[in-house]
N, C-alpha and C. Protein backbone atom coordinates (compact mmCIF):
# COMPACT_ATOMS: atom_id res chain seq x y z
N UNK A 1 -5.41 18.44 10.28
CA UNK A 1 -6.80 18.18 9.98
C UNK A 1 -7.06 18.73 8.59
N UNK A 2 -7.53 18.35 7.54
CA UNK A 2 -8.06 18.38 6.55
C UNK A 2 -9.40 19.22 6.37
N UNK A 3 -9.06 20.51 5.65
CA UNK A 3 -10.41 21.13 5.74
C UNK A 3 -11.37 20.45 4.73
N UNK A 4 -11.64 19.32 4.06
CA UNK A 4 -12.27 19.20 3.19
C UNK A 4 -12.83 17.35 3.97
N UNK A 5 -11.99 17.16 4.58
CA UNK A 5 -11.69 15.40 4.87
C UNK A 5 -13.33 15.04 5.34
N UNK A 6 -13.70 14.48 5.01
CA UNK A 6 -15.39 13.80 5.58
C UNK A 6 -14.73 11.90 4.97
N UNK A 7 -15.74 11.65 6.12
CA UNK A 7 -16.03 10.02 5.82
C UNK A 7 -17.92 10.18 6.24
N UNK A 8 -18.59 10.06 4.82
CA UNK A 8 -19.81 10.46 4.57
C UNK A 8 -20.75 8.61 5.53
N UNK A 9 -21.56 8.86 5.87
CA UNK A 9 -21.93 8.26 7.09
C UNK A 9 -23.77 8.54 6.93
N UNK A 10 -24.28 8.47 6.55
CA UNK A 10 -26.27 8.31 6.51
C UNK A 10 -26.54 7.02 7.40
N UNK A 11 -27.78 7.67 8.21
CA UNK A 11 -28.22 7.08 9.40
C UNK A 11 -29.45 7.75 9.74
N UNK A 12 -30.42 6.34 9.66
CA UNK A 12 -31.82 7.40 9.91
C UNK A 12 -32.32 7.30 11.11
N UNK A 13 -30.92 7.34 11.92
CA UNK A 13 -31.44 7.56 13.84
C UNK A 13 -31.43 8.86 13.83
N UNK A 14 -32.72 8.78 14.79
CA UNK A 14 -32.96 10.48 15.59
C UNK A 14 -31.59 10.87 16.42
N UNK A 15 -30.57 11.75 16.05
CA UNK A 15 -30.08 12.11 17.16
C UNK A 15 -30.32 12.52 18.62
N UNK A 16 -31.67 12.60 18.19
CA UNK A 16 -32.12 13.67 19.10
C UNK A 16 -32.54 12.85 20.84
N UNK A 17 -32.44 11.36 20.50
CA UNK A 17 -32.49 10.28 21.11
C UNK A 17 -31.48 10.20 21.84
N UNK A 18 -30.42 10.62 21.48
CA UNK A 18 -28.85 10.75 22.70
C UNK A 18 -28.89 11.95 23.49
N UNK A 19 -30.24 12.37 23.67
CA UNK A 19 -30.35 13.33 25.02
C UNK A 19 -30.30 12.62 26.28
N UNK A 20 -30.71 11.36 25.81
CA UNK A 20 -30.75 10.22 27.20
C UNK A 20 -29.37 9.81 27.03
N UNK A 21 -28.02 10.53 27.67
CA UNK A 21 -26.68 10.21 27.51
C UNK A 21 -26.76 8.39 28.24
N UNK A 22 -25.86 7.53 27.89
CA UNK A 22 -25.57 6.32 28.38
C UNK A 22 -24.56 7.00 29.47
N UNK A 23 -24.62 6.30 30.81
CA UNK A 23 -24.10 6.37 31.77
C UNK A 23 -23.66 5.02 32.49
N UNK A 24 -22.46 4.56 33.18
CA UNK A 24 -21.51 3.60 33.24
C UNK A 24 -22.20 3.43 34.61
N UNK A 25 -22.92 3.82 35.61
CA UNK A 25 -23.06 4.34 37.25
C UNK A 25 -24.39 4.03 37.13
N UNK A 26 -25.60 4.82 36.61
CA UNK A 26 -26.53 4.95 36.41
C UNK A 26 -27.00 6.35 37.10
N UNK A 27 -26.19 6.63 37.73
CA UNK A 27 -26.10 8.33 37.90
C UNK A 27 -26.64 9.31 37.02
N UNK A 28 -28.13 10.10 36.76
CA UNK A 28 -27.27 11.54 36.59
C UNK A 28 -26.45 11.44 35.86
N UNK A 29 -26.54 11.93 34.31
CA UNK A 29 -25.56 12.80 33.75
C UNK A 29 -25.83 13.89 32.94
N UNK A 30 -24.73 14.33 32.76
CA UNK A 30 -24.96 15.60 31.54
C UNK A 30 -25.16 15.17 30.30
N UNK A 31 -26.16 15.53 29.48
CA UNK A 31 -26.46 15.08 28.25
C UNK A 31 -25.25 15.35 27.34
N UNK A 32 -25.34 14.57 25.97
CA UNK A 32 -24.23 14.63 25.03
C UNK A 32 -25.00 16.17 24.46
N UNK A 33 -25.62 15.96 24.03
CA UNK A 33 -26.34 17.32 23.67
C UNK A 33 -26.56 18.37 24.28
N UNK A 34 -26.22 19.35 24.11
CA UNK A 34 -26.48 20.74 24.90
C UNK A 34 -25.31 21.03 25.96
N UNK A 35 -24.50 20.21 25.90
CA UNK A 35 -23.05 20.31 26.94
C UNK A 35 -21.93 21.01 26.48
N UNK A 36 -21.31 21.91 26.97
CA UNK A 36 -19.82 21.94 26.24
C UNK A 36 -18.62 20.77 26.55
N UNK A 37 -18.77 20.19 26.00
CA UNK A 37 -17.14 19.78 26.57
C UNK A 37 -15.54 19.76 26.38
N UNK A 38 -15.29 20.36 27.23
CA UNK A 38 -13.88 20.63 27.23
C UNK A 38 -12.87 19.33 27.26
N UNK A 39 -12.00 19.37 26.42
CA UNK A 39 -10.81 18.55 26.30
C UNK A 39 -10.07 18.10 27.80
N UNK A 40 -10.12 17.09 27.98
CA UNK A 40 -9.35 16.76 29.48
C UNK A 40 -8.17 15.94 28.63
N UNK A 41 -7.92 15.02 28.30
CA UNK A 41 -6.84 14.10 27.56
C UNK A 41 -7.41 13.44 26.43
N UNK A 42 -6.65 13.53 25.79
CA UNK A 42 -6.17 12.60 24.09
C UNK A 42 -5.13 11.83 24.86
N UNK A 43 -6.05 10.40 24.77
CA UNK A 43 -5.52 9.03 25.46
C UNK A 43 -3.92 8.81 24.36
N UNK A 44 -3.83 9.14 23.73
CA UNK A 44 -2.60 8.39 22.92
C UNK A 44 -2.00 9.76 21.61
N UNK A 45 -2.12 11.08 22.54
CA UNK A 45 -1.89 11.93 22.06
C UNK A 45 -0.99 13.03 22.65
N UNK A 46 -0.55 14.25 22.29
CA UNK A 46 -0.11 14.81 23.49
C UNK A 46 -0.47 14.85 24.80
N UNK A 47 0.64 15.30 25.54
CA UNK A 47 0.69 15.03 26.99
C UNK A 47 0.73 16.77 27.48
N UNK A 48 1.77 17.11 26.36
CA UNK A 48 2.10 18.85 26.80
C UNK A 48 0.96 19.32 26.58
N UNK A 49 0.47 19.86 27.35
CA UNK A 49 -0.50 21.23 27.00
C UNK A 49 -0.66 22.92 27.31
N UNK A 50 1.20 22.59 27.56
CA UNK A 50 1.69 23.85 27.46
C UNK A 50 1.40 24.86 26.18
N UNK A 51 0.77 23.87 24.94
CA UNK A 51 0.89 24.78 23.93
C UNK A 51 -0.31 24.60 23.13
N UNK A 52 -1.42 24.10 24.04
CA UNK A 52 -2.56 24.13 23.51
C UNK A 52 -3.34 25.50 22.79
N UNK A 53 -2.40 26.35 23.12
CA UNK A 53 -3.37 27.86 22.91
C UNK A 53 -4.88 28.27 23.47
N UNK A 54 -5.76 28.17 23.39
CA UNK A 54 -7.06 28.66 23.87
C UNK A 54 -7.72 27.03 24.21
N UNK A 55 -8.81 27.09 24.62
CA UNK A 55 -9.87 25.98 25.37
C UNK A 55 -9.77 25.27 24.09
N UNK A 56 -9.90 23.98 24.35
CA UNK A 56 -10.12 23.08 23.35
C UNK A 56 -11.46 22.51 23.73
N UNK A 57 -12.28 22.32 22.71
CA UNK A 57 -13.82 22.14 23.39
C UNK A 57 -14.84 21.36 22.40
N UNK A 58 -15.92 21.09 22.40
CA UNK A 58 -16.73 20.61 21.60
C UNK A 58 -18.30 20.41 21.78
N UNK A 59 -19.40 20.73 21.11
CA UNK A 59 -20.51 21.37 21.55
C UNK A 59 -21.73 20.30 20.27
N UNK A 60 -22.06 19.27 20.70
CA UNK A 60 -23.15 18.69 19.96
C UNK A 60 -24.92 19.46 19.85
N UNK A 61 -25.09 19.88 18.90
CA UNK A 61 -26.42 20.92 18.45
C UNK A 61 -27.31 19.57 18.47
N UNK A 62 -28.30 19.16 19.14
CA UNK A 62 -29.24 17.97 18.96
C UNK A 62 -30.53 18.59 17.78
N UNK A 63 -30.54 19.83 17.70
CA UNK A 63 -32.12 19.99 16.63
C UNK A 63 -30.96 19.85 15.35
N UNK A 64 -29.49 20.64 15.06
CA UNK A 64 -29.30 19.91 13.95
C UNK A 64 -28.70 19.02 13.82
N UNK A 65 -28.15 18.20 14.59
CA UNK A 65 -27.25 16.81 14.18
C UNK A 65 -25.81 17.73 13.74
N UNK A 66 -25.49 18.39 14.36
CA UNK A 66 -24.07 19.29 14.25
C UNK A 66 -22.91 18.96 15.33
N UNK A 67 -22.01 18.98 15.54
CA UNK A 67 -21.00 19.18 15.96
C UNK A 67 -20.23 20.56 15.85
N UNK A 68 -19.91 21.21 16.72
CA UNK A 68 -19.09 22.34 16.27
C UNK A 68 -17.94 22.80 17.43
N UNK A 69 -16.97 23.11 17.38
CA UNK A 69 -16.09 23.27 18.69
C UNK A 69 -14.66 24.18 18.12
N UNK A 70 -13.70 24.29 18.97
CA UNK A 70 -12.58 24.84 19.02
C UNK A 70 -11.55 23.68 18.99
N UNK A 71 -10.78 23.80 18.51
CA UNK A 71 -8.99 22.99 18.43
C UNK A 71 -7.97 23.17 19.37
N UNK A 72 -8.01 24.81 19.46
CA UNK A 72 -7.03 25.52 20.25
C UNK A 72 -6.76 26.59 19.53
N UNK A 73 -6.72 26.48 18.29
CA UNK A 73 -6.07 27.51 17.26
C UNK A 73 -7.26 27.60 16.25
N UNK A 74 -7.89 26.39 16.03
CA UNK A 74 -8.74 26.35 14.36
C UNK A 74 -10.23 26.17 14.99
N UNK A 75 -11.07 26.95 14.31
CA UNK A 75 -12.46 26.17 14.87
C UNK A 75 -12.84 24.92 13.98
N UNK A 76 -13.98 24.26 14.21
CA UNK A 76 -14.51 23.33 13.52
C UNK A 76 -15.52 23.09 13.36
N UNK A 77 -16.15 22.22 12.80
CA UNK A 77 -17.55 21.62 12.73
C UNK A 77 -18.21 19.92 12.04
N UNK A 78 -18.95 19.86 11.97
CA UNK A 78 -19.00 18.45 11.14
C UNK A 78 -20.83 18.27 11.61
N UNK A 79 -20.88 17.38 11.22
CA UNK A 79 -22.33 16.27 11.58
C UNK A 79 -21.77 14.77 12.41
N UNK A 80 -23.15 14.95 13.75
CA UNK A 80 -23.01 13.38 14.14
C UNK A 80 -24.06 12.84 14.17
N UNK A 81 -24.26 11.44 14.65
CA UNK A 81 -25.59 10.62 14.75
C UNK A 81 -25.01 9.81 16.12
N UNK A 82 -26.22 10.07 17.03
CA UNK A 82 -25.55 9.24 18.17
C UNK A 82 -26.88 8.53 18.74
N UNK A 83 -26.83 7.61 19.65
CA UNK A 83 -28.19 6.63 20.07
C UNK A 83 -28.12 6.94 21.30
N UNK A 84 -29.26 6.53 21.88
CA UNK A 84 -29.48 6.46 23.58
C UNK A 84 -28.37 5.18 24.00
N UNK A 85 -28.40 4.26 23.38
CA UNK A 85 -27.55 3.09 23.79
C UNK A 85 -25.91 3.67 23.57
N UNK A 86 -25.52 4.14 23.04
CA UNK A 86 -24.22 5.11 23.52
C UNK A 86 -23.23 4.76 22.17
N UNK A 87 -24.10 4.74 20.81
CA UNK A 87 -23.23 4.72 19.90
C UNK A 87 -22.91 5.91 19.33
N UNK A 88 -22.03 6.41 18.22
CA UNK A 88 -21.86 7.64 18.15
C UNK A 88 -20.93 7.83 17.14
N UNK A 89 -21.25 8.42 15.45
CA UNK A 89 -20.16 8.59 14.36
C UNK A 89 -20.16 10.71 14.17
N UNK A 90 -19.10 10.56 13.68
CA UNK A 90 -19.15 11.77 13.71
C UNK A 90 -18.59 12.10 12.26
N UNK A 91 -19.02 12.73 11.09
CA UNK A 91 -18.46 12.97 9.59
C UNK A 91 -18.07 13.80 9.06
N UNK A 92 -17.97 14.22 8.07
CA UNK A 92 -17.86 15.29 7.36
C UNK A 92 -17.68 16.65 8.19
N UNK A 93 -16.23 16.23 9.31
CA UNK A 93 -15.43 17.52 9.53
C UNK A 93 -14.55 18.59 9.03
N UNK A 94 -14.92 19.97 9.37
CA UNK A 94 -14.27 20.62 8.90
C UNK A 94 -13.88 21.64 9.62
N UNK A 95 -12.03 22.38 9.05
CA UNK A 95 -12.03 23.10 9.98
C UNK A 95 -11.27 24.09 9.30
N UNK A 96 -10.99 25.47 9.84
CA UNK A 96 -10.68 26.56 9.49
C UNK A 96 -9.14 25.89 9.82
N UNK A 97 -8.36 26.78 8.83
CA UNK A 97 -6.81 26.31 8.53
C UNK A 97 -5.82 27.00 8.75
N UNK A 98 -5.86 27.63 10.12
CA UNK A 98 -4.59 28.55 10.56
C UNK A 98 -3.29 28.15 11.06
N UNK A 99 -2.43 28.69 10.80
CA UNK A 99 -1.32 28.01 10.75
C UNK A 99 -1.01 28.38 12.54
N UNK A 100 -0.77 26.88 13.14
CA UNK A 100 -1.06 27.04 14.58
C UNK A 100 0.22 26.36 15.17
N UNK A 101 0.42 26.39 16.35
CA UNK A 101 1.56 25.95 17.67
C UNK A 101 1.28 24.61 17.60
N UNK A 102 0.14 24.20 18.05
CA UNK A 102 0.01 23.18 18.38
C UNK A 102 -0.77 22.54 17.44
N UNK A 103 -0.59 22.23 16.20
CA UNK A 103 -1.20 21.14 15.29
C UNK A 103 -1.38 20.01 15.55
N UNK A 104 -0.39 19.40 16.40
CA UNK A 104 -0.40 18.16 16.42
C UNK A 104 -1.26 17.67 17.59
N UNK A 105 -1.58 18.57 18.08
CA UNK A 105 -2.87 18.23 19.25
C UNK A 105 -4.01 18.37 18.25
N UNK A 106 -4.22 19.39 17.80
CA UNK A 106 -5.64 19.19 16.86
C UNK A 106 -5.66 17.92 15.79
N UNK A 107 -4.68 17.71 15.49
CA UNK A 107 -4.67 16.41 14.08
C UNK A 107 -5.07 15.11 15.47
N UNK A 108 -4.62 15.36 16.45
CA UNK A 108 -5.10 14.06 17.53
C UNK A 108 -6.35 14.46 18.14
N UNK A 109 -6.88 14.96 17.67
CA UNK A 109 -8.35 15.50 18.38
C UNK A 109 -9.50 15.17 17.03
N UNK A 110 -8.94 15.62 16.31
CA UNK A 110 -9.17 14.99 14.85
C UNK A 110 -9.25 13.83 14.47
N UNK A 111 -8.36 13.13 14.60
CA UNK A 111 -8.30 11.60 14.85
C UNK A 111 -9.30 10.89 15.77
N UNK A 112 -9.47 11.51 16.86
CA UNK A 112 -10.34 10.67 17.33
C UNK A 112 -11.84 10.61 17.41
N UNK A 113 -12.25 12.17 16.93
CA UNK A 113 -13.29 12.19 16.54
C UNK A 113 -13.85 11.50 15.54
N UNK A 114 -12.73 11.26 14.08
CA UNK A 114 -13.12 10.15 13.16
C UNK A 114 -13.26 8.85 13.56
N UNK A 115 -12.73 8.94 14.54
CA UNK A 115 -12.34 7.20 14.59
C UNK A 115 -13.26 6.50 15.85
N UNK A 116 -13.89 7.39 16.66
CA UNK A 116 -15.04 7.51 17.39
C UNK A 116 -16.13 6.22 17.34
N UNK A 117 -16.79 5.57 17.84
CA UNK A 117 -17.73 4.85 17.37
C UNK A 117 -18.65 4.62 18.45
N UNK A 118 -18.53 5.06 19.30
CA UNK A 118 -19.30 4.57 20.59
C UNK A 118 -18.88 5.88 21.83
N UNK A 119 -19.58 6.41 22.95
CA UNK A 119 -19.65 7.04 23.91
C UNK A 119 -19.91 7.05 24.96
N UNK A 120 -19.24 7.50 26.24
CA UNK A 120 -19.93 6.87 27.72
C UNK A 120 -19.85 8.41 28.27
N UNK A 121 -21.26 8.56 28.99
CA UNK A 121 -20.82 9.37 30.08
C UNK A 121 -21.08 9.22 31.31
N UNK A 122 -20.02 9.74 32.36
CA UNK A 122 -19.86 9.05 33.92
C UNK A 122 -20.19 10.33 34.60
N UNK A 123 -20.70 10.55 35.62
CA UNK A 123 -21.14 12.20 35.90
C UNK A 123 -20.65 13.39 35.59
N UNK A 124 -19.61 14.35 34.78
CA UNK A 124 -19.66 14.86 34.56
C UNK A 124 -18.46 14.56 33.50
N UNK A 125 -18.03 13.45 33.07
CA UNK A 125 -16.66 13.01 31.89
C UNK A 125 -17.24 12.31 31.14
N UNK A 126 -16.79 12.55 29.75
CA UNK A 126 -17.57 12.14 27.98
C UNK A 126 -16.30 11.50 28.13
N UNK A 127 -16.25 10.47 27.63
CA UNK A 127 -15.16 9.42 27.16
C UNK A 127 -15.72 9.32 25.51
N UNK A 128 -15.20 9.39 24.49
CA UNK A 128 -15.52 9.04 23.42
C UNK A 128 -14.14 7.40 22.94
N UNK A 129 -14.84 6.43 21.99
CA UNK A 129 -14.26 5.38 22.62
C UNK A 129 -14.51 4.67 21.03
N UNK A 130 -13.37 3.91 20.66
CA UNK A 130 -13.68 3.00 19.63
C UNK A 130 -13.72 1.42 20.27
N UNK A 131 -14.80 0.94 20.08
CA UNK A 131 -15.22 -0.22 21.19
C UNK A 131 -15.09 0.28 22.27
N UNK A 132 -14.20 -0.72 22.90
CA UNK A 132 -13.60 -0.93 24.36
C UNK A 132 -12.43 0.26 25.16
N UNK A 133 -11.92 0.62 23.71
CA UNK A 133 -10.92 1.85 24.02
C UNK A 133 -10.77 3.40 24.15
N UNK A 134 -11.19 4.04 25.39
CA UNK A 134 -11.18 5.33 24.91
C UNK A 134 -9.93 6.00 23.97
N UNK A 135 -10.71 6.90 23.42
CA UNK A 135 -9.72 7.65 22.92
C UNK A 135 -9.68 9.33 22.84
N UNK A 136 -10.20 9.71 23.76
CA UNK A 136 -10.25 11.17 24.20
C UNK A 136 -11.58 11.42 25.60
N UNK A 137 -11.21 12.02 26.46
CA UNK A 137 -12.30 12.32 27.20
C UNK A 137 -12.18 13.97 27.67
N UNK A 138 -13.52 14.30 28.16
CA UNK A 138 -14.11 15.68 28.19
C UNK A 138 -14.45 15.83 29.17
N UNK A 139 -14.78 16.81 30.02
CA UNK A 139 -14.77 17.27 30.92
C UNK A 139 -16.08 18.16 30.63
N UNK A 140 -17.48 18.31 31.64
CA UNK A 140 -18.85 18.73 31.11
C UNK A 140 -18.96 20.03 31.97
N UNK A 141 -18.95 21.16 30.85
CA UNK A 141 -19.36 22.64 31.68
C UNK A 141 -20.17 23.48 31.18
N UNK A 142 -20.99 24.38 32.36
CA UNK A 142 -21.92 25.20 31.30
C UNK A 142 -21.58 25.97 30.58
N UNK A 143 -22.09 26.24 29.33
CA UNK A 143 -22.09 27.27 28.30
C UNK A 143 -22.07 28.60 28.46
């Protein structure tokens, strides 16, 4: 992951509008905002997570349009913009640069946060998804 890497992104949606998470059920769910969510799988990423090191996680701030979370090894942060209808970019990430075990899980956690464009949540699992395809999902716990 690139501590400097942003793909700059202006959008004059309220984030604050993806408190009403999109849900696949119509169930009840945990908001994108104010949730932690923990790493369950990187669809097309490691499998081992023997060497994840600490919680891998991620925490959307809705008053600032923030992103901020853990890797395993590096923390991070960035800006997102997400809709009630379940779209969702995430930019100008950044992350502390320690030389870690498992990089190659964070550079795929990384990846998909850029590459992100859309979001579902099903009662308590964040799928983050480019179109049709997830590409990482989360697991929703309290803080």
């Amino acid at each position: 992951m690139a501590a400097c890497q942003s793909s700059q992104q202006q959008s004059g949606t309220d984030s604050a509008a993806a408190a009403a998470a999109v849900t696949t059920d119509g169930a009840p769910a945990w908001p994108l905002s104010g949730t932690k969510w923990v790493l369950k799988e990187i669809v097309n990423g490691p499998k081992d997570t023997s060497n994840w090191g600490k919680e891998i996680y991620m925490q959307f701030l809705d008053s600032s349009s923030q992103v901020r979370g853990h890797l395993g090894c590096n923390g991070f942060g960035g800006k997102f913009v997400a809709t009630p209808t379940g779209e969702l970019a995430v930019s100008d990430i950044m992350s502390t640069q320690m030389a870690c075990p498992a990089l190659n899980v964070e550079n795929a956690f990384s990846q998909a946060l850029q590459n992100t464009n859309k979001y579902t949540i099903e009662k308590d699992i964040l799928s983050i998804q480019r179109g049709d395809s997830v590409l990482a999902t989360f697991t929703a716990t309290k803080q």
